[in-house]
Protein backbone atom coordinates (compact mmCIF):
# COMPACT_ATOMS: atom_id res chain seq x y z
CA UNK A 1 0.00 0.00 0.00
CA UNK A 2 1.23 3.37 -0.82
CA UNK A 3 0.60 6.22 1.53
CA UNK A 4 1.37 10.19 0.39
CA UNK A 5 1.28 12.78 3.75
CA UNK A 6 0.32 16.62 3.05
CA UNK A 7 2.74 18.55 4.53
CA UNK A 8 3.61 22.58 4.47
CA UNK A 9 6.53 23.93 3.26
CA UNK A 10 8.38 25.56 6.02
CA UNK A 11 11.72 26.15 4.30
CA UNK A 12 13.39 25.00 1.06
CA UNK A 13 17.09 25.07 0.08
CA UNK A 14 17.53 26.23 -3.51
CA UNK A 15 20.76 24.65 -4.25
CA UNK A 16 19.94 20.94 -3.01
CA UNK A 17 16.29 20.85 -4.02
CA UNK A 18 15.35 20.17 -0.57
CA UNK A 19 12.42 21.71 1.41
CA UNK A 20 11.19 20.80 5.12
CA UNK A 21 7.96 19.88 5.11
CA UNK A 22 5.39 19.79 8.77
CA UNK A 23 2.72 17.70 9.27
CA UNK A 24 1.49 18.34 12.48
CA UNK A 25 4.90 18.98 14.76
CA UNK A 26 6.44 17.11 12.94
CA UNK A 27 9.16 18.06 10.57
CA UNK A 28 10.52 15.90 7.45
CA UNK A 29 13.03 16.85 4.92
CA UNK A 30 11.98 15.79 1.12
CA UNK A 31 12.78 16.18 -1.99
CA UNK A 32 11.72 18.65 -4.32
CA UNK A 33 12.64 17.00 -7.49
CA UNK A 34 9.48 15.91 -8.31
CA UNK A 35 7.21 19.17 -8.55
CA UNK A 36 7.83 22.44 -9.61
CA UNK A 37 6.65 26.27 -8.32
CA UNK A 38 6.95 25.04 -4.74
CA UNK A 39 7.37 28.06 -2.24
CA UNK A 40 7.27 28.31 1.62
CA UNK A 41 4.02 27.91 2.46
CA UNK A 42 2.79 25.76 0.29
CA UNK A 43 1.32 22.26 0.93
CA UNK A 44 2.72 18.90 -0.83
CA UNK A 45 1.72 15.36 -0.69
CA UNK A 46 4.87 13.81 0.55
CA UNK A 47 5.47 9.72 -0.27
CA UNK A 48 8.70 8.38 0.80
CA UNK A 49 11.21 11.58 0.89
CA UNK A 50 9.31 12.70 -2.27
CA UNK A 51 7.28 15.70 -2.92
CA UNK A 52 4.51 14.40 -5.38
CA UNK A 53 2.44 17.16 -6.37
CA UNK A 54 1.13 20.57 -4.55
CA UNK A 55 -2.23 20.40 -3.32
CA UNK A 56 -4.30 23.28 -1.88
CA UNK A 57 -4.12 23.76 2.45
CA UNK A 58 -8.27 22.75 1.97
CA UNK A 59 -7.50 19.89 0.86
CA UNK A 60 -4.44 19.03 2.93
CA UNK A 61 -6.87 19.89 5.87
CA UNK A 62 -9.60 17.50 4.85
CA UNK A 63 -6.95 14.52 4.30
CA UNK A 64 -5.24 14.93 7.69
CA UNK A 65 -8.51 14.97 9.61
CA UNK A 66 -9.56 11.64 8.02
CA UNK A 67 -6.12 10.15 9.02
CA UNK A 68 -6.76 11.60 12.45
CA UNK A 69 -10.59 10.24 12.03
CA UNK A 70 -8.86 6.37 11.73
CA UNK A 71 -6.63 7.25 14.62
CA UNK A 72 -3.34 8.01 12.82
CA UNK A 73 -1.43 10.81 14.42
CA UNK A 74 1.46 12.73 12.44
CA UNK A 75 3.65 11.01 13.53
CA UNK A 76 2.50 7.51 12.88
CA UNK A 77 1.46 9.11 9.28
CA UNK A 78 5.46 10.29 8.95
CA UNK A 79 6.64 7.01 10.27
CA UNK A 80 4.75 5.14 7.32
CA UNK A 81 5.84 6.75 4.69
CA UNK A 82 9.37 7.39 5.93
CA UNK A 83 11.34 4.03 4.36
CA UNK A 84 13.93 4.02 7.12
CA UNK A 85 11.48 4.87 9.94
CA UNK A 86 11.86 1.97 12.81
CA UNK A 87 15.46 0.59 11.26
């Protein structure tokens, strides 16, 4: 099963392609390599150190209070999709 987070932009380095991403209090750094147009700010659906694609913060909202609905916390939701979580 594949599992994307959507996280916010908090800050992204220009020369590596790298931004830092929060979902919830928790912060992830992930690619950028994927997408383009991405500023600070902005909210990305986030699958295994990967920026997918932006999505809008309504719909980032709605698809972290379902995970919250079946009792995944940010965490547990950054732990999943993180390959090397738990090794």
């Amino acid at each position: 099963m594949c599992l994307a987070i959507p996280g916010k932009v908090v800050e992204i380095d220009e020369v590596t392609d790298m931004a830092t991403v929060s979902v919830g209090n928790v912060r992830k750094e992930v690619s950028l390599a994927l997408v383009e147009d991405v500023a600070v700010d902005d909210f990305v659906l986030v699958h295994v150190g990967y920026a997918l694609n932006k999505i809008s913060e309504d719909e980032a909202a709605k698809t972290l209070a379902l995970f919250e609905e079946a009792g995944l916390s940010a965490t547990e939701l950054v732990d999943v999709s993180d390959p090397e979580a738990g090794q």
